[in-house]
C-alpha atoms as a PDB file:
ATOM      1  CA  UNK A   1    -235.702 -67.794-176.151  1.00  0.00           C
ATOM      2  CA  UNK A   2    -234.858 -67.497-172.413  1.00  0.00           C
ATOM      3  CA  UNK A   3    -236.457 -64.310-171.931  1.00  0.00           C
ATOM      4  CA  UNK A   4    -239.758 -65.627-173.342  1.00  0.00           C
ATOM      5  CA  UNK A   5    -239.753 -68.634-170.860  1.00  0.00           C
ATOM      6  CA  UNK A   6    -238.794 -66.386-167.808  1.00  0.00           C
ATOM      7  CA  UNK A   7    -241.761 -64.251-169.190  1.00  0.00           C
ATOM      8  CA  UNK A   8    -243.891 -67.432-168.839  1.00  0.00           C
ATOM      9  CA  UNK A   9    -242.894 -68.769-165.787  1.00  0.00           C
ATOM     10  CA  UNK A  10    -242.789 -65.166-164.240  1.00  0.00           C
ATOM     11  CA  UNK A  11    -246.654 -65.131-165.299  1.00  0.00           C
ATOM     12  CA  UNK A  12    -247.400 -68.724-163.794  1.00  0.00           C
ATOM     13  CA  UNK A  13    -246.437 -68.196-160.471  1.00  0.00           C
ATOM     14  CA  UNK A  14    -248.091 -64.580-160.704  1.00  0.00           C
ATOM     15  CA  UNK A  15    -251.097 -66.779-161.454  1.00  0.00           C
ATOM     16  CA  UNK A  16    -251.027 -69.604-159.007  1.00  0.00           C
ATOM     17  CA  UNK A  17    -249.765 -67.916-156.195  1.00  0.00           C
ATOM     18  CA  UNK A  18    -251.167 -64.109-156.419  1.00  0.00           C
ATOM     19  CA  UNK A  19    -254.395 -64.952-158.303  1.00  0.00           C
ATOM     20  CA  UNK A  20    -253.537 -62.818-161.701  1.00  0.00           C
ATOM     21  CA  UNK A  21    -255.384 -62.714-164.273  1.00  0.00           C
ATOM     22  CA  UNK A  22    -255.238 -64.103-167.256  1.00  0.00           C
ATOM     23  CA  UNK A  23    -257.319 -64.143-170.672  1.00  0.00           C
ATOM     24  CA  UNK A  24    -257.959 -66.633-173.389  1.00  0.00           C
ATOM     25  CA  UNK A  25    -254.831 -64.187-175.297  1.00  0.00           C
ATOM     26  CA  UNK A  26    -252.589 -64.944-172.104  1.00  0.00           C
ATOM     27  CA  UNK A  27    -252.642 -68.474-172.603  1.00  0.00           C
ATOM     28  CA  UNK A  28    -252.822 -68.519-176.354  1.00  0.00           C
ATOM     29  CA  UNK A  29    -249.414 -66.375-176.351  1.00  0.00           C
ATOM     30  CA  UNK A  30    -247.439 -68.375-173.493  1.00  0.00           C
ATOM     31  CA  UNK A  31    -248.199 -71.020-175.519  1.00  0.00           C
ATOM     32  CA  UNK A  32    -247.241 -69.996-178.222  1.00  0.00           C
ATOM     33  CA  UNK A  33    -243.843 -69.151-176.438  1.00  0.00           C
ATOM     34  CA  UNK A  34    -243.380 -72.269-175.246  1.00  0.00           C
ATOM     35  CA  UNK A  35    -244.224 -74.058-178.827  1.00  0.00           C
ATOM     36  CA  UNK A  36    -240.839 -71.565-179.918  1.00  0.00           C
ATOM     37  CA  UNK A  37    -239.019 -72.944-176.968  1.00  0.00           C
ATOM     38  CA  UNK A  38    -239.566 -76.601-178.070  1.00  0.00           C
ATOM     39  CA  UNK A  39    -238.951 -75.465-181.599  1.00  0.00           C
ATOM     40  CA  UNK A  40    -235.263 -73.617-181.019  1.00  0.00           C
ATOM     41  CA  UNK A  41    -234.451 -76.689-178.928  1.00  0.00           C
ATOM     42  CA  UNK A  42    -235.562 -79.400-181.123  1.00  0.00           C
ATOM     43  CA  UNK A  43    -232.797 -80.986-183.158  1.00  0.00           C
ATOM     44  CA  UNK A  44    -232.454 -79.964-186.896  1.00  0.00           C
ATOM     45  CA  UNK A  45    -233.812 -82.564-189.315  1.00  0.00           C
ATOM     46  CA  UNK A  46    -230.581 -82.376-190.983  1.00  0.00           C
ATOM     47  CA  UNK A  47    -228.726 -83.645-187.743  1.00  0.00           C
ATOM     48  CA  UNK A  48    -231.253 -86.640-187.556  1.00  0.00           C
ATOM     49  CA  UNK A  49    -230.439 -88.330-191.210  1.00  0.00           C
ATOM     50  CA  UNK A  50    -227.307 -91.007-191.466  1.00  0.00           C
ATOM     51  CA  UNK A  51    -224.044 -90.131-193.535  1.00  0.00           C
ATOM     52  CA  UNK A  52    -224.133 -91.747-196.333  1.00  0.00           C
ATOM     53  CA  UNK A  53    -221.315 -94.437-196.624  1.00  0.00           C
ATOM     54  CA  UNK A  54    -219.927 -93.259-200.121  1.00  0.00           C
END
């Protein structure tokens, strides 16, 4: 999961600050990356319901 966000911010600041290129794909696919990120991260629904008290 880490390598895929370093991929991503590695290819932002290639972007913003030495005008790289990027295609409809290139956005598509760090998106996508980040949507993993969030997804690994986010809590399991398990882990979200209440013990029951019996």
């Amino acid at each position: 999961v880490w390598s895929g966000l370093g991929v991503v911010i590695i290819t932002a600041i290639a972007w913003l600050l030495h005008g790289q290129k990027l295609d409809a794909w290139g956005f598509v696919g760090m998106g996508l990356i980040i949507a993993a990120f969030l997804l690994a991260r986010s809590p399991s629904w398990k882990s979200l319901r209440r013990p029951t008290p019996w």
